[in-house]
PDB file of N, CA and C in Angstrom:
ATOM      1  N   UNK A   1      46.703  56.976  71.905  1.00  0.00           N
ATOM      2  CA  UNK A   1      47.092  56.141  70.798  1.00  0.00           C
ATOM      3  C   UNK A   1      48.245  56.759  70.012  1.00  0.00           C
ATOM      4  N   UNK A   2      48.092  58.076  69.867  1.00  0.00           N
ATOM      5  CA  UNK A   2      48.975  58.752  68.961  1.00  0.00           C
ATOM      6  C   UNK A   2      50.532  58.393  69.691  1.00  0.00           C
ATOM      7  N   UNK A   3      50.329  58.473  70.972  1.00  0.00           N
ATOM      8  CA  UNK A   3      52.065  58.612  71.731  1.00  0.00           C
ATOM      9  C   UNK A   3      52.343  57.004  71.486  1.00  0.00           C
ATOM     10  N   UNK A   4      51.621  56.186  71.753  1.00  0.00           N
ATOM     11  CA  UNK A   4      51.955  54.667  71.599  1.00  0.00           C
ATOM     12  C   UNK A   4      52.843  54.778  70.219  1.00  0.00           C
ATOM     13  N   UNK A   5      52.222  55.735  68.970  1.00  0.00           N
ATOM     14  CA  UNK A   5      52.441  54.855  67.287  1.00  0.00           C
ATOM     15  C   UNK A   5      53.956  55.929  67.889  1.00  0.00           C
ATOM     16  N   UNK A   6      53.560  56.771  68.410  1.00  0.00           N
ATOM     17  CA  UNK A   6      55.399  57.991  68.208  1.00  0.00           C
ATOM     18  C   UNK A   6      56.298  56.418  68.645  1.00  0.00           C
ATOM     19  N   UNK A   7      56.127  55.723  69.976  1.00  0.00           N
ATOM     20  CA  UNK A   7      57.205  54.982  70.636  1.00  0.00           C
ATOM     21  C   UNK A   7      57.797  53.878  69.944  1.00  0.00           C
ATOM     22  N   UNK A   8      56.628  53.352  68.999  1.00  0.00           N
ATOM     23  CA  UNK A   8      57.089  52.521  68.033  1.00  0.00           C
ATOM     24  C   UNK A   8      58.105  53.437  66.844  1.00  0.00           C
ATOM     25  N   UNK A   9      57.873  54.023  66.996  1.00  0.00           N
ATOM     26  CA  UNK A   9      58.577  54.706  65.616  1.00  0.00           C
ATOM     27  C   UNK A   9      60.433  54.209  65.566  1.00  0.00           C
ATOM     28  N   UNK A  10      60.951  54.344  64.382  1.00  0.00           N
ATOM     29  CA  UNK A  10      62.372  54.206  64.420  1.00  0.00           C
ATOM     30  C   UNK A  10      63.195  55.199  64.655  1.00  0.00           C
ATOM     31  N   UNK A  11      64.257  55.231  64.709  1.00  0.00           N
ATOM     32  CA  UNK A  11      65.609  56.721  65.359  1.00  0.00           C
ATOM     33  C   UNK A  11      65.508  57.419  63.739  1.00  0.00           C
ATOM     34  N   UNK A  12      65.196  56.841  62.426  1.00  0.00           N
ATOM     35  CA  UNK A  12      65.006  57.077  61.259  1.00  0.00           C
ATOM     36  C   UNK A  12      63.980  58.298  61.022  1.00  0.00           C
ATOM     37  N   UNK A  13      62.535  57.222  61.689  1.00  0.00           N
ATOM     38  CA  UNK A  13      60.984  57.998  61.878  1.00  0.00           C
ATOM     39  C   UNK A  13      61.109  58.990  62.308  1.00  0.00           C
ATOM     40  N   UNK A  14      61.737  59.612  63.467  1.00  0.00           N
ATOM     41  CA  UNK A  14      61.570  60.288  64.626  1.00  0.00           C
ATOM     42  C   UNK A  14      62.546  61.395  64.425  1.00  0.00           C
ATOM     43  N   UNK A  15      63.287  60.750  63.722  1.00  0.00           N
ATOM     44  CA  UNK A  15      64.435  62.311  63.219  1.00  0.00           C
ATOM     45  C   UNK A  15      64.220  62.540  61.335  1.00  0.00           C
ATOM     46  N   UNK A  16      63.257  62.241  61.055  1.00  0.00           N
ATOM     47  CA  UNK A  16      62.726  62.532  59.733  1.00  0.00           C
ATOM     48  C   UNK A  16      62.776  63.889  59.069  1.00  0.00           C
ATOM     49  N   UNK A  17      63.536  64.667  58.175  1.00  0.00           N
ATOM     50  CA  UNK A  17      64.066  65.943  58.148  1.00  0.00           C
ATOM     51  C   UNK A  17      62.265  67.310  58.194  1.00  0.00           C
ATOM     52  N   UNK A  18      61.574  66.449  57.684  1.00  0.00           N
ATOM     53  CA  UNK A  18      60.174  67.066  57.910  1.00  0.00           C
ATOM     54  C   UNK A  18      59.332  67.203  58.973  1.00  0.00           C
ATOM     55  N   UNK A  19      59.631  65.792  59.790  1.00  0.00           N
ATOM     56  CA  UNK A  19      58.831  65.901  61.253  1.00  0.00           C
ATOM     57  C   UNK A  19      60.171  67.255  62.241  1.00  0.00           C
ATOM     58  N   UNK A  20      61.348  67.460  61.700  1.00  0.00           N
ATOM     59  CA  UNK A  20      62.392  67.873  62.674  1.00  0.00           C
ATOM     60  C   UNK A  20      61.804  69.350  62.587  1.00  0.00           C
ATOM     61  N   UNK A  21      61.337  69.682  60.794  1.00  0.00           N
ATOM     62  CA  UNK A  21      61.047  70.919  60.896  1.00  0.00           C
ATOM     63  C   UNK A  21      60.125  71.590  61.474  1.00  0.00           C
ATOM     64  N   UNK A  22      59.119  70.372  61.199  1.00  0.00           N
ATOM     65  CA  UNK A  22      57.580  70.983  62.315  1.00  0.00           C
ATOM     66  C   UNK A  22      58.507  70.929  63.534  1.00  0.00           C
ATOM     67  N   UNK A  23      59.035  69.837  64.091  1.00  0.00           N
ATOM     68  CA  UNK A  23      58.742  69.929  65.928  1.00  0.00           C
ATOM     69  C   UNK A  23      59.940  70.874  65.946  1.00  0.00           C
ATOM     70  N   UNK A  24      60.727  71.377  65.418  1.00  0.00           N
ATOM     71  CA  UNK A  24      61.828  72.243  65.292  1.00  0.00           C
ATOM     72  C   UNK A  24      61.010  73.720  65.852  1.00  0.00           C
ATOM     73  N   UNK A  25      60.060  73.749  64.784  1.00  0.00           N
ATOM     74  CA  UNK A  25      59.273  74.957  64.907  1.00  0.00           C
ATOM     75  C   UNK A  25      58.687  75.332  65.962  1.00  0.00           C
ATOM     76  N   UNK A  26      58.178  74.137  66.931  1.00  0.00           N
ATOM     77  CA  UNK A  26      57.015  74.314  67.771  1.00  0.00           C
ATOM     78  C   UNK A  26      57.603  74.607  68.920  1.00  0.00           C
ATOM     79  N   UNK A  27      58.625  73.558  68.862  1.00  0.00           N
ATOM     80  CA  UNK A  27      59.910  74.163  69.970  1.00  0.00           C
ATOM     81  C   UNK A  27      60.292  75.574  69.593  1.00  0.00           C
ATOM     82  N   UNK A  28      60.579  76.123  68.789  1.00  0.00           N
ATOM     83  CA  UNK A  28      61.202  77.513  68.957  1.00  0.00           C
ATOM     84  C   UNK A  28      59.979  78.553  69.032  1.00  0.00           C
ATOM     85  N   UNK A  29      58.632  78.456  69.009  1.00  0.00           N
ATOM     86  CA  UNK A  29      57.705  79.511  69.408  1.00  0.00           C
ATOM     87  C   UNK A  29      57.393  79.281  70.814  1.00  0.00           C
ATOM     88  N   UNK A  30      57.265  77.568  71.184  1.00  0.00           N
ATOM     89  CA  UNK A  30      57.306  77.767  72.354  1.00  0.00           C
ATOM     90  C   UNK A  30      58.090  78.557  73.800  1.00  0.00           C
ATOM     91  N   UNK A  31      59.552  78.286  72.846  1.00  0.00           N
ATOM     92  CA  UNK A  31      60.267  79.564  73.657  1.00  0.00           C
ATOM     93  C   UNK A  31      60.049  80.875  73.334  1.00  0.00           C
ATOM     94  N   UNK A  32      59.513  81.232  72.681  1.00  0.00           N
ATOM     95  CA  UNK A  32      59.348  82.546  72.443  1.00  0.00           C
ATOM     96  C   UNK A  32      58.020  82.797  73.145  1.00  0.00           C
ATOM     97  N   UNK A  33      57.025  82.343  73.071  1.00  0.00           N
ATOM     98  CA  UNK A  33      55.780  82.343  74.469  1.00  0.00           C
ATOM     99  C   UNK A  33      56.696  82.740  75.420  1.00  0.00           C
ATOM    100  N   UNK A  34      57.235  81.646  76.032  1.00  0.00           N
ATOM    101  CA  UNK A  34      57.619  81.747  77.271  1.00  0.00           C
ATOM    102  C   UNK A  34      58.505  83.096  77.305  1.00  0.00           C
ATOM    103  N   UNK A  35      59.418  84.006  76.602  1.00  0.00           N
ATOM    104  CA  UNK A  35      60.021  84.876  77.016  1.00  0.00           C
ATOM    105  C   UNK A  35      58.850  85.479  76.710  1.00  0.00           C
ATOM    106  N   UNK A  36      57.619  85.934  75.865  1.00  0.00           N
ATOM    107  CA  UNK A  36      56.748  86.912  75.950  1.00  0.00           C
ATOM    108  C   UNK A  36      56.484  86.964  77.137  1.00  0.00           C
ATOM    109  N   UNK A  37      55.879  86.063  77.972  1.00  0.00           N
ATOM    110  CA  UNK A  37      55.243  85.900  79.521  1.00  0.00           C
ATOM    111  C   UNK A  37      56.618  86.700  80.183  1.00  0.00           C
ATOM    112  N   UNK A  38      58.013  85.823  80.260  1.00  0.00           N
ATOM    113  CA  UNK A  38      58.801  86.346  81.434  1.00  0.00           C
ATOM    114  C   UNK A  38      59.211  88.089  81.002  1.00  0.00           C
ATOM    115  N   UNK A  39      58.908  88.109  80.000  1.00  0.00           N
ATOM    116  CA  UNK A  39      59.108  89.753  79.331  1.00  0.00           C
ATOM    117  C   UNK A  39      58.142  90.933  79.821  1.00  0.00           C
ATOM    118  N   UNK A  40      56.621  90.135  80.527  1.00  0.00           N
ATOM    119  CA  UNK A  40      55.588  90.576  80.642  1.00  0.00           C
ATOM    120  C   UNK A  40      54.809  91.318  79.585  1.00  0.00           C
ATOM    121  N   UNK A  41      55.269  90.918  78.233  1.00  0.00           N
ATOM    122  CA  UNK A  41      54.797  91.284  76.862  1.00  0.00           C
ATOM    123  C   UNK A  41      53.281  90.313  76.470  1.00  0.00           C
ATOM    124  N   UNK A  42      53.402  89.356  77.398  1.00  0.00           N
ATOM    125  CA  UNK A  42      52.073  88.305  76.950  1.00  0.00           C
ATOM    126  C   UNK A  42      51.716  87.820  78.346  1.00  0.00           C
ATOM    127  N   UNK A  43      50.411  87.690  78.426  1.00  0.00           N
ATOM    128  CA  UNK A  43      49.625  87.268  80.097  1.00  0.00           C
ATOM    129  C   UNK A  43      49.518  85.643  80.331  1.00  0.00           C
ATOM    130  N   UNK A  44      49.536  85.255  81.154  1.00  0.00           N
ATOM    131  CA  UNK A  44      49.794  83.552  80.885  1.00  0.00           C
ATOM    132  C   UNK A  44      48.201  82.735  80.333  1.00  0.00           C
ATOM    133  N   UNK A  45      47.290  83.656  79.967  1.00  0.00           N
ATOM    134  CA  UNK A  45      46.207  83.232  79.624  1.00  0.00           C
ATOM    135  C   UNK A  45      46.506  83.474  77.730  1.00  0.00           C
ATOM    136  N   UNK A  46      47.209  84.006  77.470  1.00  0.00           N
ATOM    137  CA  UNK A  46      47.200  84.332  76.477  1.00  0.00           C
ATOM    138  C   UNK A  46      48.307  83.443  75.943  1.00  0.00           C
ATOM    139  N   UNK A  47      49.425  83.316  76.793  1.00  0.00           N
ATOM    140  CA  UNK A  47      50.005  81.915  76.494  1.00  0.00           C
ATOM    141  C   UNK A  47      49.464  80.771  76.471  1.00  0.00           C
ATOM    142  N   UNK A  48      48.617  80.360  77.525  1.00  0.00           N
ATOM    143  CA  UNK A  48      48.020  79.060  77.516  1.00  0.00           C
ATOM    144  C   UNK A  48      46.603  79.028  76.261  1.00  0.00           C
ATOM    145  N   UNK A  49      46.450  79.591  75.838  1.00  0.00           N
ATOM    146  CA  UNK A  49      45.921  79.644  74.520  1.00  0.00           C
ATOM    147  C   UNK A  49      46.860  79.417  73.183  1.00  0.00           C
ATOM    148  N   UNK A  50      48.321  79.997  73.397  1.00  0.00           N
ATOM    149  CA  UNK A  50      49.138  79.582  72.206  1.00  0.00           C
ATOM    150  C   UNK A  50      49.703  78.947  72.326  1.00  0.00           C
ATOM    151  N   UNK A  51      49.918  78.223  73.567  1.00  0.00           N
ATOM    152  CA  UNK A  51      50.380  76.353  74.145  1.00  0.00           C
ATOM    153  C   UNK A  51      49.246  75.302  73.765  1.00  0.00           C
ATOM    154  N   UNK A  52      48.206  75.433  73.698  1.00  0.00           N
ATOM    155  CA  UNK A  52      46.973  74.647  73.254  1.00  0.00           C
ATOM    156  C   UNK A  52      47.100  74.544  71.533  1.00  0.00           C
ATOM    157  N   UNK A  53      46.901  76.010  71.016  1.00  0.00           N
ATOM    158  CA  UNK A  53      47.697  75.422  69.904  1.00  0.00           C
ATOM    159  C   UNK A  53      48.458  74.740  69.034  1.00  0.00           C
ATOM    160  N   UNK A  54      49.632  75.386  69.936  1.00  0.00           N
ATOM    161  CA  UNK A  54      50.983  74.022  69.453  1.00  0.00           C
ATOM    162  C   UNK A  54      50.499  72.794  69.616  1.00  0.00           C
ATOM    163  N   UNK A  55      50.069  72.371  70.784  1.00  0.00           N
ATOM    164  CA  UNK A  55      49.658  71.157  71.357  1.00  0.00           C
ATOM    165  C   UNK A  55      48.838  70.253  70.562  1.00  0.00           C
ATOM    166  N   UNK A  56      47.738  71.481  69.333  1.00  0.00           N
ATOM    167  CA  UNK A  56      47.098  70.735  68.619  1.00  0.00           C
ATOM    168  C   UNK A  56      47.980  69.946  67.852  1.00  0.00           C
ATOM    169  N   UNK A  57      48.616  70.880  67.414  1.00  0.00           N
ATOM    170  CA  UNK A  57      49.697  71.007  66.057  1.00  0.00           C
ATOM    171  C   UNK A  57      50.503  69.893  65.945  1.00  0.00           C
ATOM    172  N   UNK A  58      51.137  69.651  67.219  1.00  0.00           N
ATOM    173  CA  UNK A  58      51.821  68.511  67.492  1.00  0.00           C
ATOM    174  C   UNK A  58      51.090  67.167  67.615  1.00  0.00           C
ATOM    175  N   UNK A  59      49.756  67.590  67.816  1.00  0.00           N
ATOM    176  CA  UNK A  59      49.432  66.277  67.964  1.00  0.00           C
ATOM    177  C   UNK A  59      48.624  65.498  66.418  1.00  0.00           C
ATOM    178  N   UNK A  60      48.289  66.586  65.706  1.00  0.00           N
ATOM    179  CA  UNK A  60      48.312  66.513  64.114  1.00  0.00           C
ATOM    180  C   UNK A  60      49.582  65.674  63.449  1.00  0.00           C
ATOM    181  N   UNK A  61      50.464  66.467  64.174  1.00  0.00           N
ATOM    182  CA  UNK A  61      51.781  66.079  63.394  1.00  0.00           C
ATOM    183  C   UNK A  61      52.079  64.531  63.955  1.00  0.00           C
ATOM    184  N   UNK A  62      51.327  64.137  65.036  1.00  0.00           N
ATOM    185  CA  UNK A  62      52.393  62.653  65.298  1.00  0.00           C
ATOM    186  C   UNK A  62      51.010  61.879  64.866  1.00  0.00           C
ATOM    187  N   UNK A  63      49.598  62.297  64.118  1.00  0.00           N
ATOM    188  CA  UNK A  63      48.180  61.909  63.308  1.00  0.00           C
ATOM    189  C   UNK A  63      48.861  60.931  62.466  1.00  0.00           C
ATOM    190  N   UNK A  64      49.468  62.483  61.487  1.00  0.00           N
ATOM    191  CA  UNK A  64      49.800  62.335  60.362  1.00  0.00           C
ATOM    192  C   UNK A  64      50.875  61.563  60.134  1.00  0.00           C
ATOM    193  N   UNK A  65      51.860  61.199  61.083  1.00  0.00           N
ATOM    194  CA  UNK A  65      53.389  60.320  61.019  1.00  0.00           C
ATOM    195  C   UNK A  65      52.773  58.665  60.938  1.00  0.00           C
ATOM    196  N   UNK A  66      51.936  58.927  61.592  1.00  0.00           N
ATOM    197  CA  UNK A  66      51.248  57.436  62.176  1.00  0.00           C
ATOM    198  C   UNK A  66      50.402  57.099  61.528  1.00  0.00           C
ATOM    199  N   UNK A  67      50.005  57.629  60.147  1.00  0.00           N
ATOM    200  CA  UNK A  67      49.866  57.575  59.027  1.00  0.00           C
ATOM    201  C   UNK A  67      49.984  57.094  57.581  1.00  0.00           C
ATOM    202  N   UNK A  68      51.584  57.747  57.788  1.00  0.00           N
ATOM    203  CA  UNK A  68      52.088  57.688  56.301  1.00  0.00           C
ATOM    204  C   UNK A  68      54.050  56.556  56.987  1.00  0.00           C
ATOM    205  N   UNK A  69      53.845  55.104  57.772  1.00  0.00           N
ATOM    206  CA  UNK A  69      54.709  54.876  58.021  1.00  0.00           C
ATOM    207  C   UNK A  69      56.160  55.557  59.171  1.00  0.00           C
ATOM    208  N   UNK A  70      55.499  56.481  59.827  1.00  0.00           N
ATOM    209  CA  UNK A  70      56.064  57.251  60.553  1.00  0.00           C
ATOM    210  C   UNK A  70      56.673  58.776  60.194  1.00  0.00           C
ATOM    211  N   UNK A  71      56.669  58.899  59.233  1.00  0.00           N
ATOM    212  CA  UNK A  71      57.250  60.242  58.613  1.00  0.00           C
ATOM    213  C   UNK A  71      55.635  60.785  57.989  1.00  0.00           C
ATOM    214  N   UNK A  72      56.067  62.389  57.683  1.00  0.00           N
ATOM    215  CA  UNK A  72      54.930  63.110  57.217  1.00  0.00           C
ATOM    216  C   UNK A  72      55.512  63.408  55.514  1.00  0.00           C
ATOM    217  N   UNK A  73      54.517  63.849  55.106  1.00  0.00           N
ATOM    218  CA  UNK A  73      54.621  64.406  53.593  1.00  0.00           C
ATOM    219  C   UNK A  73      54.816  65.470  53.370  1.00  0.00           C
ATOM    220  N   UNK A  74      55.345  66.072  52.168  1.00  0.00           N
ATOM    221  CA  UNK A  74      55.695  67.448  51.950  1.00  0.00           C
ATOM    222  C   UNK A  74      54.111  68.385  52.641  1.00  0.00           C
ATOM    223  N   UNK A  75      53.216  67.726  51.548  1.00  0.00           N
ATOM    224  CA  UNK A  75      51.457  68.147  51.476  1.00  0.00           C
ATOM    225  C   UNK A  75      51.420  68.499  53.169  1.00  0.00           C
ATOM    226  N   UNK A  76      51.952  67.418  53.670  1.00  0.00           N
ATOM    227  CA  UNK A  76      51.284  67.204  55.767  1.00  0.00           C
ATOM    228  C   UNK A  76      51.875  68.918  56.161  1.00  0.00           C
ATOM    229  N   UNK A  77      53.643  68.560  55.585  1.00  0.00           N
ATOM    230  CA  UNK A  77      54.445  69.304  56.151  1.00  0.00           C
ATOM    231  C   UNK A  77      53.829  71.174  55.873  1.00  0.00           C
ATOM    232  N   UNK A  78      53.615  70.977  54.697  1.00  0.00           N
ATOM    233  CA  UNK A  78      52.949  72.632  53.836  1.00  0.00           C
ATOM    234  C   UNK A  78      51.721  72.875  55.015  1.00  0.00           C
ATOM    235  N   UNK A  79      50.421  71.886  55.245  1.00  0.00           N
ATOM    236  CA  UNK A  79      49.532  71.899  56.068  1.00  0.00           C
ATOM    237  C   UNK A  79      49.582  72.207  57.713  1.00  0.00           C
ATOM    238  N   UNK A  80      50.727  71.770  58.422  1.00  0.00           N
ATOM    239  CA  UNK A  80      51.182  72.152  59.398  1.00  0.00           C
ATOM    240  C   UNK A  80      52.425  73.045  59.673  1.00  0.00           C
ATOM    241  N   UNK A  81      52.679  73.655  58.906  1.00  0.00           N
ATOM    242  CA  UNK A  81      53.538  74.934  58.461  1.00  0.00           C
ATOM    243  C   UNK A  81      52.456  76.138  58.352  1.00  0.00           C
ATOM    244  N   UNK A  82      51.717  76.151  58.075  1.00  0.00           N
ATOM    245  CA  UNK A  82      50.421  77.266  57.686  1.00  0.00           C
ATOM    246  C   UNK A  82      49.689  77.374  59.261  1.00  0.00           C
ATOM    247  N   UNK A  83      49.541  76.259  60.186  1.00  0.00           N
ATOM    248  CA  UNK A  83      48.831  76.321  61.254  1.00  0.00           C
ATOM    249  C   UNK A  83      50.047  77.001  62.120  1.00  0.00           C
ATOM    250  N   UNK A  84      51.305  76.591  61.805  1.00  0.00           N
ATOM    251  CA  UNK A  84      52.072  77.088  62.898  1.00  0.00           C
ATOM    252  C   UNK A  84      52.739  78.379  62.620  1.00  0.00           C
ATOM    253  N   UNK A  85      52.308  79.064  61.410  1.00  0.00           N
ATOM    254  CA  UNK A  85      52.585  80.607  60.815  1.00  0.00           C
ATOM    255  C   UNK A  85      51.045  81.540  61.287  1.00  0.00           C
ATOM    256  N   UNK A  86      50.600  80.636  61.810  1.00  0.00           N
ATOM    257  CA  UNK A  86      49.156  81.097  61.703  1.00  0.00           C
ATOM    258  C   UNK A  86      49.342  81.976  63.620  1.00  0.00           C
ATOM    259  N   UNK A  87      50.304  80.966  64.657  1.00  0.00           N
ATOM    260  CA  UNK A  87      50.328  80.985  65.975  1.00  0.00           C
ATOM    261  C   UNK A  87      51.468  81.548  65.935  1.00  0.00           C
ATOM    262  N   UNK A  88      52.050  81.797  64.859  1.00  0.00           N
ATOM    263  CA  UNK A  88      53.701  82.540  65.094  1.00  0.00           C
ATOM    264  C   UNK A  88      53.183  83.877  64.972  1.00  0.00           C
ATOM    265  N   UNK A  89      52.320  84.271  64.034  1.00  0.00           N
ATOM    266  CA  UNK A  89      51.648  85.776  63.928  1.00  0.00           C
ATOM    267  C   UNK A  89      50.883  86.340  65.352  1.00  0.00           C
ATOM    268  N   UNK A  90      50.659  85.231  65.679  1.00  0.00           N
ATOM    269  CA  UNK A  90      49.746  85.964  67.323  1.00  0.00           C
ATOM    270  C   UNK A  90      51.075  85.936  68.479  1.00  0.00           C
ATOM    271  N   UNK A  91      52.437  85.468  68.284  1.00  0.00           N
ATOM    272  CA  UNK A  91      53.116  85.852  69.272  1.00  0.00           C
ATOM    273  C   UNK A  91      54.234  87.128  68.612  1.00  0.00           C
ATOM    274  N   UNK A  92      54.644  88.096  69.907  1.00  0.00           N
ATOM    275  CA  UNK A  92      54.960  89.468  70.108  1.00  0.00           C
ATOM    276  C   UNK A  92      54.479  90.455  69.232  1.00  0.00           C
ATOM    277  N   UNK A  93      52.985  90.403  69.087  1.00  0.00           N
ATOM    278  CA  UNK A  93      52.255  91.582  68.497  1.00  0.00           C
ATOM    279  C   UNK A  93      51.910  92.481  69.695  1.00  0.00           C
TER     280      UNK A  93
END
């Protein structure tokens, strides 16, 4: 359901300066997983635990868009900023 409300969304919705920052974010730890793994700094079990994460995260984030008219709120944005500082601390420790 959640991917259906993303497809409806507008070029407005979808590039919303708050949804850009979450998925901005999720994209840039996700690359950073991935060089932990190709670095051999992180085991791919330990990635696929901080890919499940994101995965939540993201899927919170397109909850909450589908929500509030397609865009998120500062409140959403503060709330999924804390989950994804939370998975940024468990990568390259």
């Amino acid at each position: 359901m959640a991917g259906g409300a993303m497809a409806n969304d507008t070029q407005w919705q979808k590039n919303h300066p708050r949804r850009e920052q979450v998925n901005g974010r999720l994209a840039n730890q996700n690359a950073r997983i991935h060089q932990e793994v190709k670095e051999g700094e992180m085991s791919r079990g330990q990635a696929a635990k901080l890919h499940s994460e994101d995965h939540q995260i993201s899927a919170e984030e397109r909850t909450m868009a589908s929500h509030d008219g397609g865009h998120i709120t500062r409140a959403d944005q503060r709330a999924l900023n804390q989950q994804e500082n939370a998975v940024s601390k468990q990568i390259g420790r």
